[in-house]
PDB file of N, CA and C in Angstrom:
ATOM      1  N   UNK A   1     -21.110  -0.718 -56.324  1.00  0.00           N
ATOM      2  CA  UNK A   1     -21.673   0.208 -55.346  1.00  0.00           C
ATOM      3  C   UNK A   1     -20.681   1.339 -55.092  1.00  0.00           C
ATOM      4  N   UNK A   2     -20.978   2.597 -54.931  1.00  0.00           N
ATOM      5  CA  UNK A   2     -20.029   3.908 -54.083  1.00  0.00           C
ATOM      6  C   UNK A   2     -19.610   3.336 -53.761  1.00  0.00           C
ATOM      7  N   UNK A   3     -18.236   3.997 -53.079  1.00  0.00           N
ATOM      8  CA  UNK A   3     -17.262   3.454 -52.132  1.00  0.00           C
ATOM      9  C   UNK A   3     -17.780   4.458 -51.531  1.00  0.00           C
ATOM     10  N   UNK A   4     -18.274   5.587 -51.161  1.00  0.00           N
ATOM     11  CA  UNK A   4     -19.024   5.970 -50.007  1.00  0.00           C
ATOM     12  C   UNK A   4     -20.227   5.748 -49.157  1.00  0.00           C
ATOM     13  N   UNK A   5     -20.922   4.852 -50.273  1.00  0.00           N
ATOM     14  CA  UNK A   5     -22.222   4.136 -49.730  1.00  0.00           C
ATOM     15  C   UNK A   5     -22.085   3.087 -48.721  1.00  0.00           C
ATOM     16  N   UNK A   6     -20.706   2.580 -49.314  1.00  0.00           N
ATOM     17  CA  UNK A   6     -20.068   1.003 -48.058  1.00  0.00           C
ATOM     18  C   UNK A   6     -19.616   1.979 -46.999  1.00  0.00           C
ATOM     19  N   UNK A   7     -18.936   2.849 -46.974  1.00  0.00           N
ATOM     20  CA  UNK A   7     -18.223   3.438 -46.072  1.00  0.00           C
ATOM     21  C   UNK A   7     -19.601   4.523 -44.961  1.00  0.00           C
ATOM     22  N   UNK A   8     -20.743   4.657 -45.348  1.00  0.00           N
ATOM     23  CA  UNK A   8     -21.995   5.564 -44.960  1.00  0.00           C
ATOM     24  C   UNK A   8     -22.292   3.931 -44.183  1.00  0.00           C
ATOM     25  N   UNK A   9     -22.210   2.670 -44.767  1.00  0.00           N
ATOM     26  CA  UNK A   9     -23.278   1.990 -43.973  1.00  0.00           C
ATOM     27  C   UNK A   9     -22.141   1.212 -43.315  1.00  0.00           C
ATOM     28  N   UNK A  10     -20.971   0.980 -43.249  1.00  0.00           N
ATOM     29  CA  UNK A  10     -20.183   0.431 -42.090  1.00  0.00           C
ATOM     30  C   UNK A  10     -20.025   1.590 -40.955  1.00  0.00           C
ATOM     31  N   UNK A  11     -19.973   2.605 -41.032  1.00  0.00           N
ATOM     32  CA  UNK A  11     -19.805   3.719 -40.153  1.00  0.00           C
ATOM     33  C   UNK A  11     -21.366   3.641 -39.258  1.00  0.00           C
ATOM     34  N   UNK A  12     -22.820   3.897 -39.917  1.00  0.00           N
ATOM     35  CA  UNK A  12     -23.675   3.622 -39.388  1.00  0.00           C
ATOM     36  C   UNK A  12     -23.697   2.432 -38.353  1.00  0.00           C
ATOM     37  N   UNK A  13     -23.550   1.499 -39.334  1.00  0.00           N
ATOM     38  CA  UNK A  13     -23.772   0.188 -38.294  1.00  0.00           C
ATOM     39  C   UNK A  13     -22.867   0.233 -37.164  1.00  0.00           C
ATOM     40  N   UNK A  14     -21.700   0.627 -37.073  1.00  0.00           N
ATOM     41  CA  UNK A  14     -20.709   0.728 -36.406  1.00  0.00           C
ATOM     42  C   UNK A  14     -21.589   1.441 -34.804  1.00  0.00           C
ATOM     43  N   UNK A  15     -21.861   2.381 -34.940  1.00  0.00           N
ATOM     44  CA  UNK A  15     -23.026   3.071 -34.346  1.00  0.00           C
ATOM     45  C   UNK A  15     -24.259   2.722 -33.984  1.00  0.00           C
ATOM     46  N   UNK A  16     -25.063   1.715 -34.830  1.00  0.00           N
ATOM     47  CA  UNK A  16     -26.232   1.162 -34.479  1.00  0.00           C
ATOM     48  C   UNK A  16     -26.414  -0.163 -35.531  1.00  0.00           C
ATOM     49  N   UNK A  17     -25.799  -1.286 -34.471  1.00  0.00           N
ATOM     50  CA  UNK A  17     -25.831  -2.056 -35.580  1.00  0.00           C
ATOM     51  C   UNK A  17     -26.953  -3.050 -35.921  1.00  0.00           C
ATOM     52  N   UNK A  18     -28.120  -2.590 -34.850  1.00  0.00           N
ATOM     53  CA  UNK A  18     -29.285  -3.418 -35.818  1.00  0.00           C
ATOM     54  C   UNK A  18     -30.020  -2.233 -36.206  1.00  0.00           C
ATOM     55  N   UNK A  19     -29.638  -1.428 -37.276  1.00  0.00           N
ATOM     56  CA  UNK A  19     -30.578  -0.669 -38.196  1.00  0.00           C
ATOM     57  C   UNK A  19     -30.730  -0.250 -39.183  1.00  0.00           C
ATOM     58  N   UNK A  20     -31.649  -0.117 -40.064  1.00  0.00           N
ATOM     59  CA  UNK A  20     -31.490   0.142 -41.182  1.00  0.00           C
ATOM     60  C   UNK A  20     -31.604   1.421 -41.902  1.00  0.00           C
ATOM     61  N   UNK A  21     -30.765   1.464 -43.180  1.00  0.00           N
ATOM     62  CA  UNK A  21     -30.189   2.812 -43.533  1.00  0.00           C
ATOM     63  C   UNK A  21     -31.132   2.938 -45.559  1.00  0.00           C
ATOM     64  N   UNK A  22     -31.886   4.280 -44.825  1.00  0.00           N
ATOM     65  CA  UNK A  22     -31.913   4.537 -46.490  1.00  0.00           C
ATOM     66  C   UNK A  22     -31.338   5.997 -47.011  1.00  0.00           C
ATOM     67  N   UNK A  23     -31.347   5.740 -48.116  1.00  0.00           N
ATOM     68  CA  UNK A  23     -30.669   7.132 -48.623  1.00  0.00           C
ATOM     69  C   UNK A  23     -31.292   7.575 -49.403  1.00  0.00           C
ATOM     70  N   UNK A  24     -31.425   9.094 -49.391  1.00  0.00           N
ATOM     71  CA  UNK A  24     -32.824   9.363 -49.724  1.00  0.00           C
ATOM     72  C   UNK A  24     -32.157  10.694 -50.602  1.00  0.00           C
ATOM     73  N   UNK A  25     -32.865  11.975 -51.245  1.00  0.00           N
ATOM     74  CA  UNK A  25     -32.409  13.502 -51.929  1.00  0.00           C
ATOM     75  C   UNK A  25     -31.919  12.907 -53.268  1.00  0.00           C
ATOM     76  N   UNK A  26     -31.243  13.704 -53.283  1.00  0.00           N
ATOM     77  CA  UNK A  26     -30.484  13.988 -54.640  1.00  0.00           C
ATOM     78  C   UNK A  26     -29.639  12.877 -55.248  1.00  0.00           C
ATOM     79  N   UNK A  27     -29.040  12.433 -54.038  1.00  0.00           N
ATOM     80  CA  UNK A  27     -28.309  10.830 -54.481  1.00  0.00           C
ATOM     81  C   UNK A  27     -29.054   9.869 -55.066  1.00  0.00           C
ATOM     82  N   UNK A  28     -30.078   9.534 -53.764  1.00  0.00           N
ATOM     83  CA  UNK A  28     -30.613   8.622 -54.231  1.00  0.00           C
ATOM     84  C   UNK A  28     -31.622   8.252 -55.921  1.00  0.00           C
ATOM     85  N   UNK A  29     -31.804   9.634 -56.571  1.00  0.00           N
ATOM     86  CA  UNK A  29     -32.181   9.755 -57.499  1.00  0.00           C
ATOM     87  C   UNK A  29     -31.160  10.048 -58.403  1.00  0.00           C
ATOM     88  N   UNK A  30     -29.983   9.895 -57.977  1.00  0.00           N
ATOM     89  CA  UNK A  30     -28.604  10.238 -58.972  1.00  0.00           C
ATOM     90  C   UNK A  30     -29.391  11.689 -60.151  1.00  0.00           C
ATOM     91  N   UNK A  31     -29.170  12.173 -59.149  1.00  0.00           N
ATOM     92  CA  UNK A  31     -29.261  13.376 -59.738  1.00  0.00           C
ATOM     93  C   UNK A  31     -28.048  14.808 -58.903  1.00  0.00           C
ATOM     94  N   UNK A  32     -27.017  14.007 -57.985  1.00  0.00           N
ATOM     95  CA  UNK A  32     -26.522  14.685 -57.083  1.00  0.00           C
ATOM     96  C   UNK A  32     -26.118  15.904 -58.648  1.00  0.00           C
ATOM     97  N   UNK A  33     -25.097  16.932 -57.360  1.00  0.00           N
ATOM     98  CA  UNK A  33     -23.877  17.442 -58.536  1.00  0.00           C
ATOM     99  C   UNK A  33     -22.768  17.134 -57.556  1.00  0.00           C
ATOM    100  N   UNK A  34     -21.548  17.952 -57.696  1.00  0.00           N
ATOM    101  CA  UNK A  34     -20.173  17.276 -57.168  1.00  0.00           C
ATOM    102  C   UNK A  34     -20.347  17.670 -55.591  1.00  0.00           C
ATOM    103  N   UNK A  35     -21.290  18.977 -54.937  1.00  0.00           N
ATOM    104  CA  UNK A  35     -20.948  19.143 -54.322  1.00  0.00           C
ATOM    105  C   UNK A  35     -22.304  18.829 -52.794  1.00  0.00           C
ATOM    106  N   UNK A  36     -23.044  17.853 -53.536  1.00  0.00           N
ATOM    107  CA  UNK A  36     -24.486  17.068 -52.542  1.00  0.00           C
ATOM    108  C   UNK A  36     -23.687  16.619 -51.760  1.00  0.00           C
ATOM    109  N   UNK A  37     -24.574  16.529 -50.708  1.00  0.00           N
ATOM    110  CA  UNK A  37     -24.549  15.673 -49.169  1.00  0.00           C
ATOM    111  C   UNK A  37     -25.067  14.309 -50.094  1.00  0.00           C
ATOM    112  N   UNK A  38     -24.638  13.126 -48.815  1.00  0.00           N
ATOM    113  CA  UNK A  38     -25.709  12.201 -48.453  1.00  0.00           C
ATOM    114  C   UNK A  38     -26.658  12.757 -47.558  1.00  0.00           C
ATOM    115  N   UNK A  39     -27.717  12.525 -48.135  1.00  0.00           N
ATOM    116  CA  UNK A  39     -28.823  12.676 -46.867  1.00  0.00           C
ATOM    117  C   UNK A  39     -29.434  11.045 -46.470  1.00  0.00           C
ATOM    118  N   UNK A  40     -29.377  11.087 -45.330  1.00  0.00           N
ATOM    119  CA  UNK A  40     -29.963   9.377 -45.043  1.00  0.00           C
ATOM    120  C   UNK A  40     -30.964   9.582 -43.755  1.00  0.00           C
ATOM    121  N   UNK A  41     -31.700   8.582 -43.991  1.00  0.00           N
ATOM    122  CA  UNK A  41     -32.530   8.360 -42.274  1.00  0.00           C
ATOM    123  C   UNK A  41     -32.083   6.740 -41.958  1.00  0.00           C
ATOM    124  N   UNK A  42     -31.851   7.150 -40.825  1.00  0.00           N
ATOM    125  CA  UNK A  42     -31.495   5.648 -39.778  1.00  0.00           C
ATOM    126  C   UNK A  42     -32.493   5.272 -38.993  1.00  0.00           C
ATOM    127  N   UNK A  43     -33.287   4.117 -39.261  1.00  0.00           N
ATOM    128  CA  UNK A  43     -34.497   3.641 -38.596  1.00  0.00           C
ATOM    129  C   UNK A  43     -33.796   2.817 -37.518  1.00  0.00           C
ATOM    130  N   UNK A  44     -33.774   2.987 -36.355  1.00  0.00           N
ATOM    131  CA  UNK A  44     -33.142   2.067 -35.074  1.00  0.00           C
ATOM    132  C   UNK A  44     -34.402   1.227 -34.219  1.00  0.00           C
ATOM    133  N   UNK A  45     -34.541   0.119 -33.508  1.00  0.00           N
ATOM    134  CA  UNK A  45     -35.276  -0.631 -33.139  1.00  0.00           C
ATOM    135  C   UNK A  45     -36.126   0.736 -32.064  1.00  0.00           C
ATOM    136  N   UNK A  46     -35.316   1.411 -31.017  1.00  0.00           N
ATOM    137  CA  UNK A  46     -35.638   1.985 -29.724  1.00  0.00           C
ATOM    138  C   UNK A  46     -36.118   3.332 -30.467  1.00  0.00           C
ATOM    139  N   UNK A  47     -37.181   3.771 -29.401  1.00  0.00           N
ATOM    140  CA  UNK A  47     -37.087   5.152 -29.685  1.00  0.00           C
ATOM    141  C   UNK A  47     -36.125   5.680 -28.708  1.00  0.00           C
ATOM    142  N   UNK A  48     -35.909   7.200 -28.680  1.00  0.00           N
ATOM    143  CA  UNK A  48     -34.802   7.906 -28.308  1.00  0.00           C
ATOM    144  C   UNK A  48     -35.584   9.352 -27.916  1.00  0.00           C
ATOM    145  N   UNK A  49     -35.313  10.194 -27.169  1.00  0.00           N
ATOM    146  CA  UNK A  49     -35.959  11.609 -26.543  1.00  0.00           C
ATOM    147  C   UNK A  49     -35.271  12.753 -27.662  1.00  0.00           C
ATOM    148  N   UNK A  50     -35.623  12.995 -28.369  1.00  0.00           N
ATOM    149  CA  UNK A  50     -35.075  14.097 -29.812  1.00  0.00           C
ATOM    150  C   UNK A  50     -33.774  14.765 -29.367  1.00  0.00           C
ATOM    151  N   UNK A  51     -33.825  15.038 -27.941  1.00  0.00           N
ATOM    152  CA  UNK A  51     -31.993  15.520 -27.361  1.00  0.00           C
ATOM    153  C   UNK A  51     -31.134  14.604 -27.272  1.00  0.00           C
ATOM    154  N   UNK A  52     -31.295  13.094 -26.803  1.00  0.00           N
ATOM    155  CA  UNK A  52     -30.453  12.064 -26.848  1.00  0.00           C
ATOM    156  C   UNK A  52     -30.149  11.380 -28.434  1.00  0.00           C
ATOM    157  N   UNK A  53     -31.336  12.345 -29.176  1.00  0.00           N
ATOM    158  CA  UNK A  53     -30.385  11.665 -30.708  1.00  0.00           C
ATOM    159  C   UNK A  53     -29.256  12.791 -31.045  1.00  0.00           C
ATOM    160  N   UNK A  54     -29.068  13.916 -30.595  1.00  0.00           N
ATOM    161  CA  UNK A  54     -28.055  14.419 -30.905  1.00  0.00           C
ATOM    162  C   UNK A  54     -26.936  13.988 -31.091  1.00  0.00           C
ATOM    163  N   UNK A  55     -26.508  13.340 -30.246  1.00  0.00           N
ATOM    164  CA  UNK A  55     -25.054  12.889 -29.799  1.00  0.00           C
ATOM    165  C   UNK A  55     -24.513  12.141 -31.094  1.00  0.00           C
ATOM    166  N   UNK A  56     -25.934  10.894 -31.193  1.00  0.00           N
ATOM    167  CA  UNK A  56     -25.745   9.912 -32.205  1.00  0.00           C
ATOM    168  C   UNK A  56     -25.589  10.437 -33.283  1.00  0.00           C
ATOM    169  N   UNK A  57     -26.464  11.321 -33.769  1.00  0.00           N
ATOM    170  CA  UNK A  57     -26.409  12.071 -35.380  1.00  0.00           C
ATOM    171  C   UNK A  57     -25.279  12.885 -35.613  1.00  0.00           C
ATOM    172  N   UNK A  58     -24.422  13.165 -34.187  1.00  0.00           N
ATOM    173  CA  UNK A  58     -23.279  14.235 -34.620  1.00  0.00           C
ATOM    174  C   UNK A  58     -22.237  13.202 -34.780  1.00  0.00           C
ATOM    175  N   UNK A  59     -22.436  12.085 -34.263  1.00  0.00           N
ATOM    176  CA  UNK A  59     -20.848  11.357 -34.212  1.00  0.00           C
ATOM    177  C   UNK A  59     -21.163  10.438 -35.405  1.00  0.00           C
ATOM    178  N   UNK A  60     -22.324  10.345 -36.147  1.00  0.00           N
ATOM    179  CA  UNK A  60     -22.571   9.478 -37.442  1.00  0.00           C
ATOM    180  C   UNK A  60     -21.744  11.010 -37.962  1.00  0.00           C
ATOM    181  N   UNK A  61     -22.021  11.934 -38.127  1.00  0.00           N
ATOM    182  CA  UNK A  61     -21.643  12.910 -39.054  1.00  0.00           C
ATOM    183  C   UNK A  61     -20.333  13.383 -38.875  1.00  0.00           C
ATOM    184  N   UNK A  62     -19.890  13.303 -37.743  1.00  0.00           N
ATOM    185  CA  UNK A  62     -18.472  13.023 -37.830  1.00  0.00           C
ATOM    186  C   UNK A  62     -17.182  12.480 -38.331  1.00  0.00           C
ATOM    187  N   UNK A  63     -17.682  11.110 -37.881  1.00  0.00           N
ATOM    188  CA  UNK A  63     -17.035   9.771 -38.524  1.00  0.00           C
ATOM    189  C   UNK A  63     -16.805  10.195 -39.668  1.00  0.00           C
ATOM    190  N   UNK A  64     -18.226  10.133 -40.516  1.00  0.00           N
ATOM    191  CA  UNK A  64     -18.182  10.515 -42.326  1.00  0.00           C
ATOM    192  C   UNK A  64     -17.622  11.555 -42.852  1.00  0.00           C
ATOM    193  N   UNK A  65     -17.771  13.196 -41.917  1.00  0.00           N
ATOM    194  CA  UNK A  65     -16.711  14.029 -42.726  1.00  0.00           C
ATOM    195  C   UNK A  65     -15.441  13.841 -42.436  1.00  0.00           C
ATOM    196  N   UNK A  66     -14.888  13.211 -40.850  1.00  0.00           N
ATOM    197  CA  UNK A  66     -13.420  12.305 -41.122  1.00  0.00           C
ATOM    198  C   UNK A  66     -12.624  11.965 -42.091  1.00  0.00           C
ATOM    199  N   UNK A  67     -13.622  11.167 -43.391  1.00  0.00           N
ATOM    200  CA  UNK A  67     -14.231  10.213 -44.730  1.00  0.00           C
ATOM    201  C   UNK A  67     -14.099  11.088 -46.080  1.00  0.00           C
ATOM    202  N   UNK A  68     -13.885  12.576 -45.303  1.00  0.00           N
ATOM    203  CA  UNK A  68     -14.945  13.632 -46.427  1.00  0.00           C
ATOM    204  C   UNK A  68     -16.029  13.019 -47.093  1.00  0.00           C
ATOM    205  N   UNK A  69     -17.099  12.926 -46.235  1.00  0.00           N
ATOM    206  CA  UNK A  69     -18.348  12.489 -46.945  1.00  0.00           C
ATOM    207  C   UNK A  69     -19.383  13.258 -46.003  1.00  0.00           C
ATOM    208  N   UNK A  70     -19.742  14.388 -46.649  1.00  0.00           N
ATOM    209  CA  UNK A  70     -20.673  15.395 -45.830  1.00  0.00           C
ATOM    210  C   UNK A  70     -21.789  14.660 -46.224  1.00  0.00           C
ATOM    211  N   UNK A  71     -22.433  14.856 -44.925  1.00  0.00           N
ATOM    212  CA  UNK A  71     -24.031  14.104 -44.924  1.00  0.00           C
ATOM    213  C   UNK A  71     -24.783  15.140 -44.295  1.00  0.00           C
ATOM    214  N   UNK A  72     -26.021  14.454 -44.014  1.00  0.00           N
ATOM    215  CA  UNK A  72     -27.184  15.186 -42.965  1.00  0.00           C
ATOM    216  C   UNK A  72     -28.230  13.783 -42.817  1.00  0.00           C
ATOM    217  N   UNK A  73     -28.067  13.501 -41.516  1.00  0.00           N
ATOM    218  CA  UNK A  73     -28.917  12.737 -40.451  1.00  0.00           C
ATOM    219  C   UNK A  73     -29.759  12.472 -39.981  1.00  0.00           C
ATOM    220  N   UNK A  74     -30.776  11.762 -40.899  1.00  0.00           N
ATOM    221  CA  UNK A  74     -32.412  11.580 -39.638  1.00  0.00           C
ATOM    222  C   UNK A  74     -31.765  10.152 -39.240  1.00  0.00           C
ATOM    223  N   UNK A  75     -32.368  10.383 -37.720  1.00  0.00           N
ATOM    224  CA  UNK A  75     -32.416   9.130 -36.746  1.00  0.00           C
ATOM    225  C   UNK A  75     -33.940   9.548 -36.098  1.00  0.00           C
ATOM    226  N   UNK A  76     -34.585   8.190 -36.235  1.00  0.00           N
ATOM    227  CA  UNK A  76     -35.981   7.592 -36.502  1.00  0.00           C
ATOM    228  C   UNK A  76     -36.140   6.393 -35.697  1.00  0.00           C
ATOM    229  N   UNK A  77     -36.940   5.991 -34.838  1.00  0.00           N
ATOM    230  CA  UNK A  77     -37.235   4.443 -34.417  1.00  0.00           C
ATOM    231  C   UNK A  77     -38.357   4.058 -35.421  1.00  0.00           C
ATOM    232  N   UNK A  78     -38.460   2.784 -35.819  1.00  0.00           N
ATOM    233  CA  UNK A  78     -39.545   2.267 -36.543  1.00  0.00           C
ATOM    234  C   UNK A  78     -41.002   2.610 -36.043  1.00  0.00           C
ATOM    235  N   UNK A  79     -41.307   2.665 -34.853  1.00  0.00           N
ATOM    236  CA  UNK A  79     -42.714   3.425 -34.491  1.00  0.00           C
ATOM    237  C   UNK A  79     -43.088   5.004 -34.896  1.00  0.00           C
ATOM    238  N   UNK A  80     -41.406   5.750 -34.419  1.00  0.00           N
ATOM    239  CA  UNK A  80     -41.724   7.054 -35.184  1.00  0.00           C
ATOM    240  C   UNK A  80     -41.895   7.354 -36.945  1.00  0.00           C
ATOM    241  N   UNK A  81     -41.168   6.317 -37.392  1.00  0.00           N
ATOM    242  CA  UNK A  81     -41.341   6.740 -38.433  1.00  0.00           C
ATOM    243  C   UNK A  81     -42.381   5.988 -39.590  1.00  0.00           C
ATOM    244  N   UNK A  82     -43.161   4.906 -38.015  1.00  0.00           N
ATOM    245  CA  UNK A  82     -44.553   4.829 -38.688  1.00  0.00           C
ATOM    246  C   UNK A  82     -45.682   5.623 -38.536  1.00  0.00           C
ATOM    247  N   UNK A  83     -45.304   6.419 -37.811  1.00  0.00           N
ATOM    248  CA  UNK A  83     -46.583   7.251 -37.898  1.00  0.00           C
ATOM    249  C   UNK A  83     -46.038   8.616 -38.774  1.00  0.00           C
ATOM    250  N   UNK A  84     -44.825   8.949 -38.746  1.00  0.00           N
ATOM    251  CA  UNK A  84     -44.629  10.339 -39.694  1.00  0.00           C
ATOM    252  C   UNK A  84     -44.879  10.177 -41.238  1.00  0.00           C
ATOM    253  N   UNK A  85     -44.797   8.736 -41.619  1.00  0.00           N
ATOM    254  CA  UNK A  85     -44.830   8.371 -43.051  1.00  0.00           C
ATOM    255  C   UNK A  85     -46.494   8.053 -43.365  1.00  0.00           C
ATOM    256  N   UNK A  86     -47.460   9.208 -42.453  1.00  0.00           N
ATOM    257  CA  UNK A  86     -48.877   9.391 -42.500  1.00  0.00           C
ATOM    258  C   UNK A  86     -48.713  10.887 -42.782  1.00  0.00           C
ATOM    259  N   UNK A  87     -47.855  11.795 -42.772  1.00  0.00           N
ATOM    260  CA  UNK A  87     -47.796  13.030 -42.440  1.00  0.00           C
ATOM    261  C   UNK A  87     -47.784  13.889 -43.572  1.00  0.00           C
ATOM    262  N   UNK A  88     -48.093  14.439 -44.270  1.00  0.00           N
ATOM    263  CA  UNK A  88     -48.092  15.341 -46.079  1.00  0.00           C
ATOM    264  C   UNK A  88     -47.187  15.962 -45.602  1.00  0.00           C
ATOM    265  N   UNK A  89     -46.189  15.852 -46.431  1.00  0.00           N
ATOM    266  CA  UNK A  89     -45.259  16.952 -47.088  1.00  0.00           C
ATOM    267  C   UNK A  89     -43.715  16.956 -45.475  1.00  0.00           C
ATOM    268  N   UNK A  90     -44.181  15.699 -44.911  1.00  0.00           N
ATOM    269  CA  UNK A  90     -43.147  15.805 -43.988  1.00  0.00           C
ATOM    270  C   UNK A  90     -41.570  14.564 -44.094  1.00  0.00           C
ATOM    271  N   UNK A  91     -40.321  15.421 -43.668  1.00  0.00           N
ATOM    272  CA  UNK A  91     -39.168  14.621 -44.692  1.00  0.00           C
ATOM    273  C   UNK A  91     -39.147  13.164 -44.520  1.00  0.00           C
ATOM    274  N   UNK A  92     -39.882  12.268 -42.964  1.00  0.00           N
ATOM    275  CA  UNK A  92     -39.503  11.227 -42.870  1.00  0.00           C
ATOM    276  C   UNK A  92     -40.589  10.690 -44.168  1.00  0.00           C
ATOM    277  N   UNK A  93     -41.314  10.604 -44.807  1.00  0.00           N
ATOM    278  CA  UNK A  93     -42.590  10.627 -45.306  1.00  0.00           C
ATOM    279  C   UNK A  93     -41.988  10.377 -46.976  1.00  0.00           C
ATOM    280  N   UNK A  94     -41.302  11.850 -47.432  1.00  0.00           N
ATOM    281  CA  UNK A  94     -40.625  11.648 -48.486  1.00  0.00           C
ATOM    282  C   UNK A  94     -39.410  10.534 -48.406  1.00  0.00           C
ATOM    283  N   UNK A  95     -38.670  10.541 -47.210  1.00  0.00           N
ATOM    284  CA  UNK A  95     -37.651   9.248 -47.695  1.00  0.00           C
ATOM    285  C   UNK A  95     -37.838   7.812 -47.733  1.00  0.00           C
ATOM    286  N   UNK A  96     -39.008   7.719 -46.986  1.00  0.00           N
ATOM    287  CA  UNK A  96     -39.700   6.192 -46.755  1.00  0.00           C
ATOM    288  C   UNK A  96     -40.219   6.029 -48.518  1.00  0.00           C
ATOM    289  N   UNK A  97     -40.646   6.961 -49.062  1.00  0.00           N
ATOM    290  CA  UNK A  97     -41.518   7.201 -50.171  1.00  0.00           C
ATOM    291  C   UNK A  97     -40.662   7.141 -51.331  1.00  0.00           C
ATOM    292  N   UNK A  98     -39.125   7.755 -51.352  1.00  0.00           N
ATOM    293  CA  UNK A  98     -38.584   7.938 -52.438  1.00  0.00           C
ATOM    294  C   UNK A  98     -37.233   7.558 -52.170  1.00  0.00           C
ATOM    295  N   UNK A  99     -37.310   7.040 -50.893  1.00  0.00           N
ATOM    296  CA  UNK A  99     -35.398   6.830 -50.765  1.00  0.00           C
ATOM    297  C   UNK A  99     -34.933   5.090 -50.944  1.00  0.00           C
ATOM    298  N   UNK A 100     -33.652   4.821 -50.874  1.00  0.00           N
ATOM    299  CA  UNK A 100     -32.885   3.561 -51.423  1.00  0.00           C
ATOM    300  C   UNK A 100     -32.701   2.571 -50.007  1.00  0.00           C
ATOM    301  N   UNK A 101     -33.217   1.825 -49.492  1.00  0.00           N
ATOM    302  CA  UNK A 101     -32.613   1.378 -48.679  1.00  0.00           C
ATOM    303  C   UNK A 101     -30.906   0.667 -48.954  1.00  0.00           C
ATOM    304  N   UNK A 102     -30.043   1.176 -48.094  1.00  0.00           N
ATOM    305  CA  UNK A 102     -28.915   0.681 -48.567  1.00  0.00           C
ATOM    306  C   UNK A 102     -28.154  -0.252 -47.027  1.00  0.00           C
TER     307      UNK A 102
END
C-alpha cells in the first residue's frame, strides 16, 4: 500500500474515528502525475451544518500537508451521501461510483 494512503487514513481516523474513507480522482484510477492531490470523501456516522465541517476538513488538510500530502476534502454523513449518490453529474455521486474505499 502508499505510504501516503496509511498516513491519509491514520490522520483521518485520528479525526473521526468511526468513518470511512474513500479515495476517489486521479489516484484512485492510478492515473495521478507527480503533482495530483488525494482527493477523498469521509463518510462520518453524524450529519454536520456545511459551516461546522469546515474546521474538520481544514485540520484533515492540515495534518496531511504537515505530511506533504496535498489533498482536497469531502466530509459527508452516510444519510447525505445517500441521497447525493441519486444526483447526475454530482462529486459525492462520482466517488461513491468510482472511488477506492481505503
Amino acid at each position: 500500500m502508499d505510504r501516503n494512503i496509511q498516513i491519509i487514513k491514520e490522520t483521518v481516523h485520528s479525526v473521526f474515528p468511526e468513518c470511512r474513507i474513500i479515495l476517489f480522482g486521479s489516484r484512485a484510477r492510478e492515473e495521478q502525475s507527480g503533482e495530483s492531490d488525494y482527493d477523498i470523501l469521509v463518510l462520518i456516522p453524524d450529519s454536520l451544518e456545511p459551516l461546522d465541517k469546515l474546521p474538520y476538513r481544514a485540520e484533515i488538510r492540515k495534518k496531511l500537508l504537515e505530511k506533504c500530502i496535498f489533498s482536497d476534502v469531502l466530509l459527508q454523513s452516510y444519510t447525505e451521501a445517500e441521497v447525493k449518490k441519486k444526483l447526475p453529474g454530482h462529486i459525492v455521486r462520482t466517488a461513491l461510483q468510482e472511488g477506492k474505499y481505503i
